[in-house]
Protein backbone atom coordinates (compact mmCIF):
# COMPACT_ATOMS: atom_id res chain seq x y z
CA UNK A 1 0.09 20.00 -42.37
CA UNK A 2 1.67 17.75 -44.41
CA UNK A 3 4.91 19.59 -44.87
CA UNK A 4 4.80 19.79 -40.61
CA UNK A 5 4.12 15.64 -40.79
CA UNK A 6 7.85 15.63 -43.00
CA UNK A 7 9.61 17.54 -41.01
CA UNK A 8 9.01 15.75 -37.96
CA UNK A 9 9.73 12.87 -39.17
CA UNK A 10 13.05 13.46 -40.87
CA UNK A 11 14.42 15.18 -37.56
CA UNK A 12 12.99 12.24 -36.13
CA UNK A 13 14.95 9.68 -38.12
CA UNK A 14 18.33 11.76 -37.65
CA UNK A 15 17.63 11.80 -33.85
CA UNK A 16 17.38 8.06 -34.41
CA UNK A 17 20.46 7.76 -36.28
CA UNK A 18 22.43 10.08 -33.76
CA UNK A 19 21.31 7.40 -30.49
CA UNK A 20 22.43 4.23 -31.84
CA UNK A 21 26.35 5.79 -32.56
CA UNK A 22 26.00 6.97 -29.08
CA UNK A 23 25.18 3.90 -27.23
CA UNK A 24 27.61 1.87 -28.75
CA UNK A 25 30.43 4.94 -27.87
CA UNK A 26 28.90 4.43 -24.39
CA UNK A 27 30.28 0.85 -23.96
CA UNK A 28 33.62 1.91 -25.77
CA UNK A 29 34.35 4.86 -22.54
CA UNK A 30 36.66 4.24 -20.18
CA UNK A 31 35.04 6.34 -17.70
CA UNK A 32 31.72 5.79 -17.72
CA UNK A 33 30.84 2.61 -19.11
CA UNK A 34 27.63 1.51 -19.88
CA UNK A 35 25.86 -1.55 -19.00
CA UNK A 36 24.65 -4.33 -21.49
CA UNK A 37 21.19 -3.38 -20.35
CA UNK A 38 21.70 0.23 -20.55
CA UNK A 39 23.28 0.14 -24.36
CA UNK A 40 20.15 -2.06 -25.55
CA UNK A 41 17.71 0.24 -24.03
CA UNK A 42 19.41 3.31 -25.93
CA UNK A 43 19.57 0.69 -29.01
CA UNK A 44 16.15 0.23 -28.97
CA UNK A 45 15.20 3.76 -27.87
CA UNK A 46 17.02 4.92 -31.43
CA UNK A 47 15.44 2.41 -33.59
CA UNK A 48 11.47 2.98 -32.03
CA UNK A 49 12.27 6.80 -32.57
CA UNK A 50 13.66 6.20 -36.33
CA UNK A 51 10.18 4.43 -37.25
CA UNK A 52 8.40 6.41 -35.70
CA UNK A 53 10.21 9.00 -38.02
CA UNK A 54 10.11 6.90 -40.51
CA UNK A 55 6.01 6.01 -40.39
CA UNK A 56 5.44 10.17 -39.64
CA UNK A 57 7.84 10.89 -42.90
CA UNK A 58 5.69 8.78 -44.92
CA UNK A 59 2.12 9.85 -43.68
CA UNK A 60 3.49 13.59 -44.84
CA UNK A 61 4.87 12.55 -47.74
CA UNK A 62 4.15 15.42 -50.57
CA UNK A 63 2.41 13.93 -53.96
């Protein structure tokens, strides 16, 4: 279970890491900007899913 607990969490944390590149690429398009309030919420959407990661990687932790 604890191996299951890691996992998770370190896919977490890269899903994390892959949101906050893409919300600040979403202000940068010409096409389809985004919103201030639309790039904060996909900010903030990244970094609760990285510590969520984060707080799952460390509850699976191996000894």
């Amino acid at each position: 279970m604890r191996g299951v607990l890691y996992k998770l969490g370190r896919v977490m944390q890269l899903i994390g890491m892959i949101l906050l590149p893409l919300a600040i690429a979403g202000n940068l398009s010409p096409e389809h900007t985004l919103n201030l309030k639309e790039s904060l919420l996909l900010s903030g959407t990244g970094v609760v899913v990285f510590m969520i990661g984060w707080l799952l990687q460390q509850a699976g932790r191996p000894e």
